[in-house]
Protein backbone atom coordinates (compact mmCIF):
# COMPACT_ATOMS: atom_id res chain seq x y z
CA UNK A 1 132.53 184.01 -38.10
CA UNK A 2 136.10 185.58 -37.33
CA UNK A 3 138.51 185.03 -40.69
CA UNK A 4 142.33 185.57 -41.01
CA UNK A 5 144.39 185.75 -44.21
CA UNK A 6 147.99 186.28 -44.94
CA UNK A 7 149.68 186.15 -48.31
CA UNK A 8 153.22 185.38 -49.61
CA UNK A 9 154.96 186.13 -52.88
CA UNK A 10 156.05 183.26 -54.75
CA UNK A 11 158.32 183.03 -57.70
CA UNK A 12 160.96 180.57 -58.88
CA UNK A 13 163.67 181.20 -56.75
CA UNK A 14 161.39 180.45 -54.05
CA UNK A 15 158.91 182.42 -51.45
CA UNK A 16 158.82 185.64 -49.82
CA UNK A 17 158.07 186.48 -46.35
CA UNK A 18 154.33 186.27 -45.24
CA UNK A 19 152.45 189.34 -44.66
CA UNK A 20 151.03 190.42 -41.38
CA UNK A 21 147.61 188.59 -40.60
CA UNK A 22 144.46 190.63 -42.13
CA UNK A 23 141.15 189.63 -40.16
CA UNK A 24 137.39 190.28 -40.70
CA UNK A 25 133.77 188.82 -39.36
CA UNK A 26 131.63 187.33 -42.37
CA UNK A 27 128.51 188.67 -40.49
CA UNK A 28 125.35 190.58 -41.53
CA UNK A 29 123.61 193.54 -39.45
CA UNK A 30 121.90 192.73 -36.12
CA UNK A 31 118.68 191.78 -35.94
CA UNK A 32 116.99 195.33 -34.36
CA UNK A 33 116.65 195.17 -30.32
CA UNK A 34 113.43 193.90 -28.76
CA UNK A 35 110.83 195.55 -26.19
CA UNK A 36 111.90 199.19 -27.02
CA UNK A 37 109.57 200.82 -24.90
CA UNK A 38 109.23 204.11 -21.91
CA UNK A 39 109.77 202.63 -18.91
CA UNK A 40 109.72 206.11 -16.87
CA UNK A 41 108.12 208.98 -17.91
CA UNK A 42 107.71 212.15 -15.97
CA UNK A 43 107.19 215.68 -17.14
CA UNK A 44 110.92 216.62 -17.45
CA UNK A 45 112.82 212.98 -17.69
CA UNK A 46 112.08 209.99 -19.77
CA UNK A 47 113.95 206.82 -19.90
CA UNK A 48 114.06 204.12 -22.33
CA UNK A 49 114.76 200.66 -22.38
CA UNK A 50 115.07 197.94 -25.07
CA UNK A 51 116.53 193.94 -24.43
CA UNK A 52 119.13 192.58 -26.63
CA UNK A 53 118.36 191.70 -30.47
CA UNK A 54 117.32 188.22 -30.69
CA UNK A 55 120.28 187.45 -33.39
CA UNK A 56 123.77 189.45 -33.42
CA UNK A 57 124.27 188.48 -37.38
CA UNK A 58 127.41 186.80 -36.40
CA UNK A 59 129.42 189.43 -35.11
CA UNK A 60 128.88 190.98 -31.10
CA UNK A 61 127.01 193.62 -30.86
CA UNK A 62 129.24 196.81 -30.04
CA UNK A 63 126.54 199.16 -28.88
CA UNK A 64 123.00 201.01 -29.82
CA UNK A 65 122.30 204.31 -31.02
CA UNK A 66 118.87 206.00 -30.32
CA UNK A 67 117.26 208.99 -32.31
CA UNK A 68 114.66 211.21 -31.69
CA UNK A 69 112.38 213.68 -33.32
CA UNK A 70 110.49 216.09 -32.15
CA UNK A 71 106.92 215.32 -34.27
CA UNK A 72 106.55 219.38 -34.26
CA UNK A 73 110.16 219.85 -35.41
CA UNK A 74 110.74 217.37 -38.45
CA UNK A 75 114.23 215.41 -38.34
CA UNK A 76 115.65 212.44 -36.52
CA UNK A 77 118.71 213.37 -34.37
CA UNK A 78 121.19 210.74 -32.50
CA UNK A 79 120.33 211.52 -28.61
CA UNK A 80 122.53 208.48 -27.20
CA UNK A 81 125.65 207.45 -28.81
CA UNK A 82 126.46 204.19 -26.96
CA UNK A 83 128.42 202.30 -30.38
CA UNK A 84 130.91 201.27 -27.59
CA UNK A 85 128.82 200.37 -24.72
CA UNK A 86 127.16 196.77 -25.83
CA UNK A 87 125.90 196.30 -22.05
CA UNK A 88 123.86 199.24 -21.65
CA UNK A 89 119.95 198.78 -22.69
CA UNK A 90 118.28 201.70 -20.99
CA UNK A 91 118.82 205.63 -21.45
CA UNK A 92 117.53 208.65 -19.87
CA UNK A 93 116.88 211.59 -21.68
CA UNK A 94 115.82 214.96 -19.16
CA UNK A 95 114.82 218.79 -19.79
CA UNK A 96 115.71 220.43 -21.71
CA UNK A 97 115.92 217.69 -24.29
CA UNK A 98 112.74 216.47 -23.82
CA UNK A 99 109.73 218.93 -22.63
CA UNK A 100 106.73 218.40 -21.13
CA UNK A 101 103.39 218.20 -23.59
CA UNK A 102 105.84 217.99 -26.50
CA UNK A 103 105.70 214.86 -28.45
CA UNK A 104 108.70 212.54 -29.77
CA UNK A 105 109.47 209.99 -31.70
CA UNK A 106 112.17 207.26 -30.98
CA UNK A 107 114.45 205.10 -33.13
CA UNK A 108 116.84 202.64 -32.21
């Protein structure tokens, strides 16, 4: 839920001018997305795919990130950045970011 607040001063003369309008959502985080799964996977590309989360908390969702780690190679690093594309809900990742008989990890 969107709220808006302004304020005025107040004294005995009278009041002051109202600020400018502060807003904020009263939300909570997203609920995470659904179905996050491969749906293509060949030795040198592999794309993923999720559906929306079930419950946006009250606020629309803005975007995903996705991380990966390399099981060999300890460490979860952001491979898709997407905080400002709410519409996408499938990424490809190719060579030389992913390689063929390595093995990964995904978080979204």
């Amino acid at each position: 839920m969107l709220y808006r607040f302004r304020v005025a001063a107040k004294n005995s003369i009278g009041q002051g001018e109202w600020s400018d309008v502060v807003s904020f959502y009263a939300a909570s985080a997203p609920a995470n997305p659904v179905e996050f799964s491969k749906t293509i996977q060949k030795e040198d590309k592999l794309t993923l795919s999720w559906r929306v989360p079930p419950s946006n908390g009250g606020c629309p969702i803005t975007g995903y990130r996705i991380w990966m780690e390399n099981v060999l190679e300890p460490g979860m690093k952001i491979v898709y950045n997407g905080i400002k594309q709410s519409t996408q809900t499938s990424f490809t990742l190719q060579y030389p970011t992913v390689k063929p008989g390595e093995y990964y990890k995904f978080l979204i």
